[in-house]
Structures are given as C-alpha cells and as structure tokens.
C-alpha atoms as a PDB file:
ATOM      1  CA  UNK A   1     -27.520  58.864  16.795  1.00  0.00           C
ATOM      2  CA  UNK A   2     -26.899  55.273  17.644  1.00  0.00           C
ATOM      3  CA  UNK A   3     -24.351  53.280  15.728  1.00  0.00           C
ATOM      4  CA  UNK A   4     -25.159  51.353  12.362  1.00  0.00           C
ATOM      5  CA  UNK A   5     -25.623  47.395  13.223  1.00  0.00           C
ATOM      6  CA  UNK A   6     -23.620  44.818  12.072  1.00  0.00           C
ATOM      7  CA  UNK A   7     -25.014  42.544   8.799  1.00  0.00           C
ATOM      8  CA  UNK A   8     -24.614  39.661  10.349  1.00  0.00           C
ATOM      9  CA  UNK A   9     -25.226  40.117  14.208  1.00  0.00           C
ATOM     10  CA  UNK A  10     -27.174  43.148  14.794  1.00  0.00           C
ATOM     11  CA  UNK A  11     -25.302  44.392  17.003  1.00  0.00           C
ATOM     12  CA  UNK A  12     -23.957  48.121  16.340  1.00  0.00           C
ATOM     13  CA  UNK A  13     -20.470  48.523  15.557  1.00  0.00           C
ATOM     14  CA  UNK A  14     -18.663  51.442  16.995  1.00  0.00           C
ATOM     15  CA  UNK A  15     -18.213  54.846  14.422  1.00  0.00           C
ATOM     16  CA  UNK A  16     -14.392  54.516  13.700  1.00  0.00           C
ATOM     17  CA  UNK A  17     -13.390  58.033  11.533  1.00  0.00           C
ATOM     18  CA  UNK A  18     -12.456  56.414   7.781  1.00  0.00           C
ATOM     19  CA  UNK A  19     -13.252  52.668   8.303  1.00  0.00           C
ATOM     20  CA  UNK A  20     -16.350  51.462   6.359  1.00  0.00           C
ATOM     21  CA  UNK A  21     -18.943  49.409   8.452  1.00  0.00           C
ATOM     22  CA  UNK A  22     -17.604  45.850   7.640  1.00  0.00           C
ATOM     23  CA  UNK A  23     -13.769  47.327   8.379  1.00  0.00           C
ATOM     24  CA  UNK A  24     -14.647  47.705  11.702  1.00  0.00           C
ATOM     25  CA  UNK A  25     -16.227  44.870  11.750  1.00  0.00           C
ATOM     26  CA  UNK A  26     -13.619  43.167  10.656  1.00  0.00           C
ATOM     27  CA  UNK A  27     -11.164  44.927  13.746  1.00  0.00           C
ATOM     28  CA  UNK A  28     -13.408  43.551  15.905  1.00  0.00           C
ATOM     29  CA  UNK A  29     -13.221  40.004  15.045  1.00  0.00           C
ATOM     30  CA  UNK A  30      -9.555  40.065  14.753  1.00  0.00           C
ATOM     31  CA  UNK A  31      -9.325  42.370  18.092  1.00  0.00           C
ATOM     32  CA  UNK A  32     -11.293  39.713  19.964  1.00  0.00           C
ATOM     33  CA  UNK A  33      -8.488  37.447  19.500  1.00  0.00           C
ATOM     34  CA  UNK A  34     -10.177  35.359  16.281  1.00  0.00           C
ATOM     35  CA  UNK A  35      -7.446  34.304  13.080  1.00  0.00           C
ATOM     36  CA  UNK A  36      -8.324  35.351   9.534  1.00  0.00           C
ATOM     37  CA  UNK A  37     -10.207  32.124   9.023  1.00  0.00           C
ATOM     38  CA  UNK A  38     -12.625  32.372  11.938  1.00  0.00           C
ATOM     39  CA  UNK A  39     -13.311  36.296  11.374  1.00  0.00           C
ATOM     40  CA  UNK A  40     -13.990  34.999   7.753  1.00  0.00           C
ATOM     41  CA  UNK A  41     -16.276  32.627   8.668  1.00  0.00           C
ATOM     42  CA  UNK A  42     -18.264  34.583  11.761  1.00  0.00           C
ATOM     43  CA  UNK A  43     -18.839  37.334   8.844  1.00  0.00           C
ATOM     44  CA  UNK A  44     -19.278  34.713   5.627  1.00  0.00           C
ATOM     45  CA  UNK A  45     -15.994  35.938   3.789  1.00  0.00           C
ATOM     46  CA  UNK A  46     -13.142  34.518   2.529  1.00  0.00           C
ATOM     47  CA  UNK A  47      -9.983  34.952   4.969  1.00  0.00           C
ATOM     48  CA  UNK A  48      -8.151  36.839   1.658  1.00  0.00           C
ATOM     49  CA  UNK A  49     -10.519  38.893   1.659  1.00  0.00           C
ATOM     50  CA  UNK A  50     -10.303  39.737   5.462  1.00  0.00           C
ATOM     51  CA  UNK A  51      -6.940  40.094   4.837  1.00  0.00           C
ATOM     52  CA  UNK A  52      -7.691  42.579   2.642  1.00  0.00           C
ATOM     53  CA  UNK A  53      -9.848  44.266   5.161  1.00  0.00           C
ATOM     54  CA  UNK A  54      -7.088  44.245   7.063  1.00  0.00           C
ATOM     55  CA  UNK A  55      -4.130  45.869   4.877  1.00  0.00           C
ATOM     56  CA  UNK A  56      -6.771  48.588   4.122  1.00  0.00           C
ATOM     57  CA  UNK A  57      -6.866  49.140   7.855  1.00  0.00           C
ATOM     58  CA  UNK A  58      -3.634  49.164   8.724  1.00  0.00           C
ATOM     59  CA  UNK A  59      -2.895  51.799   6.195  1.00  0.00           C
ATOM     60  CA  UNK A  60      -5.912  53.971   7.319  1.00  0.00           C
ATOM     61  CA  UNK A  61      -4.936  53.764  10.733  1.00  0.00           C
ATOM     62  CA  UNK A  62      -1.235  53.934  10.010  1.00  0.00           C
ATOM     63  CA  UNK A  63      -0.803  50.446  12.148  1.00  0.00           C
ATOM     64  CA  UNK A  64       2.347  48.693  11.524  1.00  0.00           C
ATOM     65  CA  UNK A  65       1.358  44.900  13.173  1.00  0.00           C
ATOM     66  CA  UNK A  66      -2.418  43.024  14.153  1.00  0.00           C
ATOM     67  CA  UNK A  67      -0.711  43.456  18.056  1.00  0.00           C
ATOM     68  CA  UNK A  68      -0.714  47.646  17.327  1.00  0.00           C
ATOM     69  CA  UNK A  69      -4.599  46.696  15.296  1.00  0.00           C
ATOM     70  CA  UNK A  70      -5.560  45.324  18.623  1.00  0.00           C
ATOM     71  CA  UNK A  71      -5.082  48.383  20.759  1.00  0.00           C
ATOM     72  CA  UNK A  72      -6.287  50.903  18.685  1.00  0.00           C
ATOM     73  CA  UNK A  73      -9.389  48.983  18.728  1.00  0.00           C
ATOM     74  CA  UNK A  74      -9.490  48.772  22.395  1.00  0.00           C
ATOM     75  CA  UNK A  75      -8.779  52.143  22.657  1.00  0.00           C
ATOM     76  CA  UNK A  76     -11.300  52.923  19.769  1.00  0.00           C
ATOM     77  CA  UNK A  77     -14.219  51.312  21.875  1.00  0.00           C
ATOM     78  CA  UNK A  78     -14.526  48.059  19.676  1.00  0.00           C
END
C-alpha cells in the first residue's frame, strides 16, 4: 500500500506509527531545515499552530529538542 499524499504537494508522506498525516508533514518541513514560519506558510498554517504540531510530536515521539525531531525523522525515512 503506498503512502497517503500530502494536501498540499502530492507527494506521499512516509507512515510514521502515531503521527497524523499533517504531523508528519509538519516533521518534514521542520526536518528539512525550514523555521515555524516557513513550514507554516509551505502548508497554509499559522506558525502557532505548527508549533502545536510540534509539541504534540515531541511528546509522541518522546523528543526532548527540534535537533533530536530532526533525526528521528531522518531515521524515520522523512
């Protein structure tokens, strides 16, 4: 089964176990070295909510910094 594609893009987003579609959309953005503001804007969202994105994350993953965000998504395939 091939992965779900992204609202915006169309491109698929990798299956991450417990992150909702725009989550890991949101990783990626921020993985790819992109602030708040410019994930916001690539995916037409406020950066507080992409920060909120982004606290829900970091509690599902159990990530303590964006630096330890970063290489679970590389490691994670995004």
């Amino acid at each position: 089964m091939s992965d779900p594609p992204t609202p915006r893009t169309g491109a698929p987003v990798p299956v991450c176990p417990g992150l909702t579609p725009r989550e890991r959309e949101t990783l990626r953005h921020i993985a790819a070295g992109r602030t708040y503001v410019q994930a916001a804007r690539a995916m037409g969202l406020s950066p507080h909510t992409v920060d909120a994105y982004l606290r829900r994350i970091r509690a599902k993953l159990d990530a303590a910094s964006t630096a330890e965000l970063t290489r679970l998504a590389i490691a994670l395939g995004l």
